[in-house]
PDB file of N, CA and C in Angstrom:
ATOM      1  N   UNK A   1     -16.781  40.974  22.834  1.00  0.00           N
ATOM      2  CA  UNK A   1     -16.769  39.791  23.678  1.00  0.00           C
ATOM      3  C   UNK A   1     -17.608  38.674  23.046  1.00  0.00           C
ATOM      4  N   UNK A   2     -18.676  38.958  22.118  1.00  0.00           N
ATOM      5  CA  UNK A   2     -19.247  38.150  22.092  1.00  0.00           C
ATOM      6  C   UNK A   2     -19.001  37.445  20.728  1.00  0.00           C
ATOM      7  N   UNK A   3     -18.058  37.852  19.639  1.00  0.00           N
ATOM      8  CA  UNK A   3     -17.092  37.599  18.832  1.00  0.00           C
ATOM      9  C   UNK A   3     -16.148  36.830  19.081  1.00  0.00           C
ATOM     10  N   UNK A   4     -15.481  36.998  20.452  1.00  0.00           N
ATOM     11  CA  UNK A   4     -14.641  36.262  21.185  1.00  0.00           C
ATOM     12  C   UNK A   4     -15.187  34.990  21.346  1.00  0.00           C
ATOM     13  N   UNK A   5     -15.999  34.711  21.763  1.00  0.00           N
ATOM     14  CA  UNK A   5     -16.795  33.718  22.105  1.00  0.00           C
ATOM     15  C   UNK A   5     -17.652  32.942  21.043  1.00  0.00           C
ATOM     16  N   UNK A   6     -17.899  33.396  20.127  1.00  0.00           N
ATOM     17  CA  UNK A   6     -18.387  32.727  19.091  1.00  0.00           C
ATOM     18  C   UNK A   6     -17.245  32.028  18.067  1.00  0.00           C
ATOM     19  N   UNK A   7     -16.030  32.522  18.261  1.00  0.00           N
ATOM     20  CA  UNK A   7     -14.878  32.255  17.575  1.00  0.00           C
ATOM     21  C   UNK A   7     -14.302  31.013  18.428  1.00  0.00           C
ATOM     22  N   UNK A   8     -14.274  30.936  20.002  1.00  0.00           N
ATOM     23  CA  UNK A   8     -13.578  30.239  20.731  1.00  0.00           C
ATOM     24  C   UNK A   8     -14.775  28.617  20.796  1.00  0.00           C
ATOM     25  N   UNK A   9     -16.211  29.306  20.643  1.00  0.00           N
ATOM     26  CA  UNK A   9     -17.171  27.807  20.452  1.00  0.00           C
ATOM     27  C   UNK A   9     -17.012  27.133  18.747  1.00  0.00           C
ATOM     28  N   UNK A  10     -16.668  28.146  17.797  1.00  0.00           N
ATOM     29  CA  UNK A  10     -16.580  27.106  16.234  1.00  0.00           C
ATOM     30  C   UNK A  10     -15.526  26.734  15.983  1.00  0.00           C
ATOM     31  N   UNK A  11     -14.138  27.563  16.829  1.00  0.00           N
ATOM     32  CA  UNK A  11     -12.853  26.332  17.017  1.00  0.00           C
ATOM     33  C   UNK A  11     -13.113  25.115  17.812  1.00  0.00           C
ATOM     34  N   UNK A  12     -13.488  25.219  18.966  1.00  0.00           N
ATOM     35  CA  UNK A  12     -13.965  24.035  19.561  1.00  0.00           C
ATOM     36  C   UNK A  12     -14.581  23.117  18.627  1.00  0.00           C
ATOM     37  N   UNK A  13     -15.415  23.628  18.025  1.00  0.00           N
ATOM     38  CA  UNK A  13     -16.423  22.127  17.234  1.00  0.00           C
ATOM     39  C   UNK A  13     -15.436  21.924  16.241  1.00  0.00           C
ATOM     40  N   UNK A  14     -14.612  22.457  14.959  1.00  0.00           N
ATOM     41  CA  UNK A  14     -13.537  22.095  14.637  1.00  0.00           C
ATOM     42  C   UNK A  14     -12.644  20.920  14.879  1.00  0.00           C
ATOM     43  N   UNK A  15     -12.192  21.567  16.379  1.00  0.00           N
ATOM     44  CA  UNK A  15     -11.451  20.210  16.625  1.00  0.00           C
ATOM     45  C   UNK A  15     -12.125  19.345  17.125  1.00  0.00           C
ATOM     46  N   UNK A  16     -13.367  19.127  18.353  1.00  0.00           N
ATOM     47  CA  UNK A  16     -13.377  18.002  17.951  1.00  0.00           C
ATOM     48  C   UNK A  16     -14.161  17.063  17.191  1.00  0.00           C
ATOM     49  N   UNK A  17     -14.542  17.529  16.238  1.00  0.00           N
ATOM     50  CA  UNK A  17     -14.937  17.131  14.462  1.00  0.00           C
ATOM     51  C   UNK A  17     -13.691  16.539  14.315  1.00  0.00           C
ATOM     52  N   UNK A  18     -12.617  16.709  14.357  1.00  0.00           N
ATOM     53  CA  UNK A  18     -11.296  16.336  13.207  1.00  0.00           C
ATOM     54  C   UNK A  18     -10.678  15.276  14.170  1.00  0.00           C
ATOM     55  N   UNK A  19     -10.951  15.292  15.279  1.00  0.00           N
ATOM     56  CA  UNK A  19     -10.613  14.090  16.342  1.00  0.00           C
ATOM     57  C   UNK A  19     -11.226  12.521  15.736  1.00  0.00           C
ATOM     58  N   UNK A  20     -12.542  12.527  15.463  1.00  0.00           N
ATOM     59  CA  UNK A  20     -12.969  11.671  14.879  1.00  0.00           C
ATOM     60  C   UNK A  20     -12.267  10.815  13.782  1.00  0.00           C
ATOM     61  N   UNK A  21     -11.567  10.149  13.526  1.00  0.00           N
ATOM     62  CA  UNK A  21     -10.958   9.671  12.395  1.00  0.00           C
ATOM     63  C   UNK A  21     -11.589   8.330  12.229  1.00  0.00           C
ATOM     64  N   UNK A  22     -12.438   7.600  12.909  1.00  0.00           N
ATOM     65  CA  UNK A  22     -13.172   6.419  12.795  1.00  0.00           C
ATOM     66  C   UNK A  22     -14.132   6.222  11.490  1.00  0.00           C
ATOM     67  N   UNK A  23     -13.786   5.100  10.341  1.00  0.00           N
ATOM     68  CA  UNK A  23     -14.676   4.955   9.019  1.00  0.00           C
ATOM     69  C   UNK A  23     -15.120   3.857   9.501  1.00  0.00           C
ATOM     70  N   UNK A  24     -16.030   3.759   8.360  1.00  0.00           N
ATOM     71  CA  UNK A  24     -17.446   2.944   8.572  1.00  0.00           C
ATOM     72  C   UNK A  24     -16.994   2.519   7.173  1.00  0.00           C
ATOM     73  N   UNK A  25     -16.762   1.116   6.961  1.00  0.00           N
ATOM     74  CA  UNK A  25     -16.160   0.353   5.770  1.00  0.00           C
ATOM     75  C   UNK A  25     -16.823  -1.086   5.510  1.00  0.00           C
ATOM     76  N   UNK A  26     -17.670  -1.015   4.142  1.00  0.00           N
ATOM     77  CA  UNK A  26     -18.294  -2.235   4.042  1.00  0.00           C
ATOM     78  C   UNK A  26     -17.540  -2.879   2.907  1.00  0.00           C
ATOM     79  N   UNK A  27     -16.569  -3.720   3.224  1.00  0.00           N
ATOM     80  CA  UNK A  27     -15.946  -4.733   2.477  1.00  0.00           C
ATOM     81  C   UNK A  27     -16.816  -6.196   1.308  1.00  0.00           C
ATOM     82  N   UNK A  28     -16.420  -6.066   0.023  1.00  0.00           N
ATOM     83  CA  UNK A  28     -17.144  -7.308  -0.555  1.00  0.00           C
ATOM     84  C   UNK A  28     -16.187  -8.700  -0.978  1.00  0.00           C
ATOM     85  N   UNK A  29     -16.352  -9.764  -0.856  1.00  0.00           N
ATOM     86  CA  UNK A  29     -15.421 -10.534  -1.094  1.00  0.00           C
ATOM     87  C   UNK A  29     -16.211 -11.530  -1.884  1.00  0.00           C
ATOM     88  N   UNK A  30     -15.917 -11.418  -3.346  1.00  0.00           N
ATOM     89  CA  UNK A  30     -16.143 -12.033  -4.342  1.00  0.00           C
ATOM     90  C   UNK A  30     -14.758 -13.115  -5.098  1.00  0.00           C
ATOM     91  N   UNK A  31     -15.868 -14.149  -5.463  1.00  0.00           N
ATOM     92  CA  UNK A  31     -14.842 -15.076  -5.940  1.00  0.00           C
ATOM     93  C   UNK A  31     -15.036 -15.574  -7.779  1.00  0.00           C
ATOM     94  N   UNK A  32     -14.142 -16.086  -8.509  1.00  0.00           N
ATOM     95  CA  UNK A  32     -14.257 -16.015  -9.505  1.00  0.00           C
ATOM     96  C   UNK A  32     -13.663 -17.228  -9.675  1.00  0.00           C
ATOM     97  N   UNK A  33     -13.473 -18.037 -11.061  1.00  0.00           N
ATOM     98  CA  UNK A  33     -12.723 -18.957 -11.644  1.00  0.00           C
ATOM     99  C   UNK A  33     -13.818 -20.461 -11.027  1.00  0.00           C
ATOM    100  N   UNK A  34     -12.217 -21.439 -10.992  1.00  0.00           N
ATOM    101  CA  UNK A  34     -12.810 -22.613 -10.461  1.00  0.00           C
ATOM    102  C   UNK A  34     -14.037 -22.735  -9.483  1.00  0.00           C
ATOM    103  N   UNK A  35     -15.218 -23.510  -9.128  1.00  0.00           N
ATOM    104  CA  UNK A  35     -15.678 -23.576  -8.397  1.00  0.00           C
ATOM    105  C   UNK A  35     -16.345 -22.233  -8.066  1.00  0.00           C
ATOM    106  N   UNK A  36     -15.906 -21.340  -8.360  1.00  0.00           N
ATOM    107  CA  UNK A  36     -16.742 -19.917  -7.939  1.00  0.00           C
ATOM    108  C   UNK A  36     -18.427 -20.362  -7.388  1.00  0.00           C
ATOM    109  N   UNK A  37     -19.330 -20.757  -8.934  1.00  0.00           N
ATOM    110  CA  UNK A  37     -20.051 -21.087  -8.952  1.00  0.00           C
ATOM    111  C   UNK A  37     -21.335 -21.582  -7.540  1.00  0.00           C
ATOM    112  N   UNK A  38     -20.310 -22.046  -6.321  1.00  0.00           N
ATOM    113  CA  UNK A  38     -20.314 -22.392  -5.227  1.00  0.00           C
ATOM    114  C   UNK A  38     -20.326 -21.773  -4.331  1.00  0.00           C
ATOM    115  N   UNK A  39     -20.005 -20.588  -4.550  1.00  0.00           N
ATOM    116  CA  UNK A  39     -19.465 -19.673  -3.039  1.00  0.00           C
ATOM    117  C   UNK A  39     -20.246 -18.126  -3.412  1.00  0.00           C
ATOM    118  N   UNK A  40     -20.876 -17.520  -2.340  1.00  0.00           N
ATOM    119  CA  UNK A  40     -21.421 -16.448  -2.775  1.00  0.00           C
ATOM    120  C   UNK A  40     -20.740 -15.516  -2.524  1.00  0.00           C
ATOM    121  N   UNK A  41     -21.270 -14.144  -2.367  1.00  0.00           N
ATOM    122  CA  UNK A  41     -20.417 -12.939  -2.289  1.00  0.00           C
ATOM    123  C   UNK A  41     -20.501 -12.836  -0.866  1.00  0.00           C
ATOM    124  N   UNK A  42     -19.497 -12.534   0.038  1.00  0.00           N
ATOM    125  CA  UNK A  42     -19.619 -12.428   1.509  1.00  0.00           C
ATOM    126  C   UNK A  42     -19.132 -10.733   1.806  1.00  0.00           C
ATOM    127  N   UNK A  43     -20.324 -10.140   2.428  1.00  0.00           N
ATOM    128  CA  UNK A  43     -20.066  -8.891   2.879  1.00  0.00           C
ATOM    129  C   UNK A  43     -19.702  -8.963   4.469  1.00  0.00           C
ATOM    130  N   UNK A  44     -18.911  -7.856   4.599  1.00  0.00           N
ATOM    131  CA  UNK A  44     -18.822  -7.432   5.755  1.00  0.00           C
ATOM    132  C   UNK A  44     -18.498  -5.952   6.390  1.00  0.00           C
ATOM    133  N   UNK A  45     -18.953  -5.566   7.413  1.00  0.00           N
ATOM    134  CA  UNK A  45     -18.748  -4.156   7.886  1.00  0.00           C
ATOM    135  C   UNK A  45     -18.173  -4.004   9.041  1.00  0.00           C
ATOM    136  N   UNK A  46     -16.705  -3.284   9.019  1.00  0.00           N
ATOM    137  CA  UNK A  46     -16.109  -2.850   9.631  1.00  0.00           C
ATOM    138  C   UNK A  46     -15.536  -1.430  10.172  1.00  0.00           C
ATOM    139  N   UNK A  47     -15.158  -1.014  10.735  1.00  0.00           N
ATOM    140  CA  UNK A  47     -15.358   0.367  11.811  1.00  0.00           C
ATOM    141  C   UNK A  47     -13.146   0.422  11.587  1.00  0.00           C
ATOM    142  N   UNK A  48     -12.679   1.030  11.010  1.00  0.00           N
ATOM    143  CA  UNK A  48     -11.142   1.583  11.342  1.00  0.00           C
ATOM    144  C   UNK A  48     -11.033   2.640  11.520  1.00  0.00           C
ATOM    145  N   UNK A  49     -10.101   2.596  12.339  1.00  0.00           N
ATOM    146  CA  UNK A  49      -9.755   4.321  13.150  1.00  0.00           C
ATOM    147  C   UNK A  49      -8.796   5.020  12.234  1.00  0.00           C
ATOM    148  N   UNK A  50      -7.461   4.120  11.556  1.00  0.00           N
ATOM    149  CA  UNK A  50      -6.816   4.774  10.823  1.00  0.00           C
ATOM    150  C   UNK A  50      -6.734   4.531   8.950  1.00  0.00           C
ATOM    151  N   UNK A  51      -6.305   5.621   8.318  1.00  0.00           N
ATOM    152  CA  UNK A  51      -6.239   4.735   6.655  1.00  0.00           C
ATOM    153  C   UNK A  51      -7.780   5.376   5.917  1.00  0.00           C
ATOM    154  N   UNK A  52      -7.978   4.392   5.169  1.00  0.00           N
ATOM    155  CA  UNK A  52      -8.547   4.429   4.190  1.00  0.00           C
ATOM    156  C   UNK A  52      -9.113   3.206   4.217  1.00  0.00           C
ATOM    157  N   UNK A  53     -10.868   2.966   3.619  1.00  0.00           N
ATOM    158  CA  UNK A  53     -11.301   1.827   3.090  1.00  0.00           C
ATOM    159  C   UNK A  53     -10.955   1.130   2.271  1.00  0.00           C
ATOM    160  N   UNK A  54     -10.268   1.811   1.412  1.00  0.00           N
ATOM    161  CA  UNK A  54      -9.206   0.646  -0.012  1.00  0.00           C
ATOM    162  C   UNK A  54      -8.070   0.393   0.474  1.00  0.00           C
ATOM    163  N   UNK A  55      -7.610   0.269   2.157  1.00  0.00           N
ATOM    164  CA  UNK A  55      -6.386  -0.048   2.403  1.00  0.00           C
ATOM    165  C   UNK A  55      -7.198  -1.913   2.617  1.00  0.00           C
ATOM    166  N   UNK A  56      -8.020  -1.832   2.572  1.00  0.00           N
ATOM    167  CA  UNK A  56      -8.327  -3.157   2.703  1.00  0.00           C
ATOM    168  C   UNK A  56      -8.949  -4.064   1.375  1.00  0.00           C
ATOM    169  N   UNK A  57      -8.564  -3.520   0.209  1.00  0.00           N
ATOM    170  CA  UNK A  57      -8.163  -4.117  -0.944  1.00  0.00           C
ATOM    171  C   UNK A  57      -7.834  -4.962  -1.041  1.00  0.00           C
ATOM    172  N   UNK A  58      -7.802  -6.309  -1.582  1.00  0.00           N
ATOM    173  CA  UNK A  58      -6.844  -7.571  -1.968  1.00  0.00           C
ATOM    174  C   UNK A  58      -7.553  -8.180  -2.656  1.00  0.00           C
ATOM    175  N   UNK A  59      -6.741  -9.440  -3.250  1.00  0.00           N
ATOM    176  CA  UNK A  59      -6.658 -10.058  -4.513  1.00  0.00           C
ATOM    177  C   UNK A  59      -5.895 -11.223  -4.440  1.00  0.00           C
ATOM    178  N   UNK A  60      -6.272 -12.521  -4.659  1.00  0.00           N
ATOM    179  CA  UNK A  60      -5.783 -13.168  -4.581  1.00  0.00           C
ATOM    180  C   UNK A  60      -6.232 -14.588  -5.245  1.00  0.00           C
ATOM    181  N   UNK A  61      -5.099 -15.336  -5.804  1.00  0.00           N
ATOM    182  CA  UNK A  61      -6.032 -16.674  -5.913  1.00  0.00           C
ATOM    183  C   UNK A  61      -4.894 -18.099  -6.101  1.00  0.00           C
ATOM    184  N   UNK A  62      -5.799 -19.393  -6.020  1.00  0.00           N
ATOM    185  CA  UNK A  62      -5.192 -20.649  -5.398  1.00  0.00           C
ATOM    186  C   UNK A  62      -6.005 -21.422  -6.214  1.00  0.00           C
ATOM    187  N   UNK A  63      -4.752 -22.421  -7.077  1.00  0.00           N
ATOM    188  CA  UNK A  63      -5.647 -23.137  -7.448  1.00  0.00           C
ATOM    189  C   UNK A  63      -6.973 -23.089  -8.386  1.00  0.00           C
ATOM    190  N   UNK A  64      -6.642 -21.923  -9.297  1.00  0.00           N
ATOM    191  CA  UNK A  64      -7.721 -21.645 -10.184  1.00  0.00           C
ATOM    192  C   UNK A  64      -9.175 -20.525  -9.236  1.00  0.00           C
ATOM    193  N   UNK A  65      -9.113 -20.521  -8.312  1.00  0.00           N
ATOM    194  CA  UNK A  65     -10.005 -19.843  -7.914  1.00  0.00           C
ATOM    195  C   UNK A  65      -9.406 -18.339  -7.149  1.00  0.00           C
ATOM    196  N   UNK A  66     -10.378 -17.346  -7.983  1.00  0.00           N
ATOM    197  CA  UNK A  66      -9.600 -16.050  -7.198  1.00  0.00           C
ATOM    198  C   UNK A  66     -10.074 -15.319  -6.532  1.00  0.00           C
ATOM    199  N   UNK A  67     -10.225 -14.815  -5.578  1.00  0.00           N
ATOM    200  CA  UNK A  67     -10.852 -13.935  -4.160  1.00  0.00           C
ATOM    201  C   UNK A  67     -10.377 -12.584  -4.462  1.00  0.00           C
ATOM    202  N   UNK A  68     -11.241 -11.746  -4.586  1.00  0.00           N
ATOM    203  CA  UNK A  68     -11.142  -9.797  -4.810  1.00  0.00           C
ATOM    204  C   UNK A  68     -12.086  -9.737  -3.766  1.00  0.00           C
ATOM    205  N   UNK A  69     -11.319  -8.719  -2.748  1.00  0.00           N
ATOM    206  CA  UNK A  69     -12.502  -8.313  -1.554  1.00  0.00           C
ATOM    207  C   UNK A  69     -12.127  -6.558  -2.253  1.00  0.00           C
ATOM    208  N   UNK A  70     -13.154  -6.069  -2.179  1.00  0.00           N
ATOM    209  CA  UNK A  70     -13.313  -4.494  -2.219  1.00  0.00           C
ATOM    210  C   UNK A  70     -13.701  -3.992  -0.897  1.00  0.00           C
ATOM    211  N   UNK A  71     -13.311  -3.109  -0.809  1.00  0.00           N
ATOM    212  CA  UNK A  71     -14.098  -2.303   0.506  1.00  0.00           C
ATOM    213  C   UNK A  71     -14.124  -0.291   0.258  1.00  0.00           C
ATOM    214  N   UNK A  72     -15.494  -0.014   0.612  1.00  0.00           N
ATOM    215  CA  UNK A  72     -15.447   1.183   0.337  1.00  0.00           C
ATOM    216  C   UNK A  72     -16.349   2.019   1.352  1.00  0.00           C
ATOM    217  N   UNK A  73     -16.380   3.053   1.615  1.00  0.00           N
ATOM    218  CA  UNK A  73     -16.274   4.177   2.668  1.00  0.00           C
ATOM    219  C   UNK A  73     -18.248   4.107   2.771  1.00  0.00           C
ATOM    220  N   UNK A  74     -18.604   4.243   4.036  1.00  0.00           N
ATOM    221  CA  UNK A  74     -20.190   4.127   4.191  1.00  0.00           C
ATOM    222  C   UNK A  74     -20.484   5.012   4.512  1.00  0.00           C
TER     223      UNK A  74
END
């Protein structure tokens, strides 16, 4: 019985351990090229329930100036 019960409390914590799917994601958004010079690096921290921290990856640029935000798992 008491096998029983020790088996039925570390499935319990199991699941809900794996319920949790919420990351803790600190994103950097750096700029390069034109004007860079001007603009600093802007962090930010965000909380997603689903995915991955590099789903928030991008790249981009206008006008000679280009924006790379990284984001990675905290």
């Amino acid at each position: 019985m008491k096998k029983l019960s020790f088996v039925l409390v570390l499935f319990a914590l199991v699941a809900l351990s794996s319920c949790n799917k919420e990351k803790d994601c600190k994103c950097v958004t750096s700029y390069s090229g034109a004007y860079s010079s001007d603009l600093d690096d802007v962090t930010t921290l965000i909380t997603i329930d689903e995915g991955n921290c590099s789903d928030g990856n991008l790249s981009s640029s206008t006008y000679g100036l280009k924006m790379t935000t990284t984001c990675t798992e905290q």
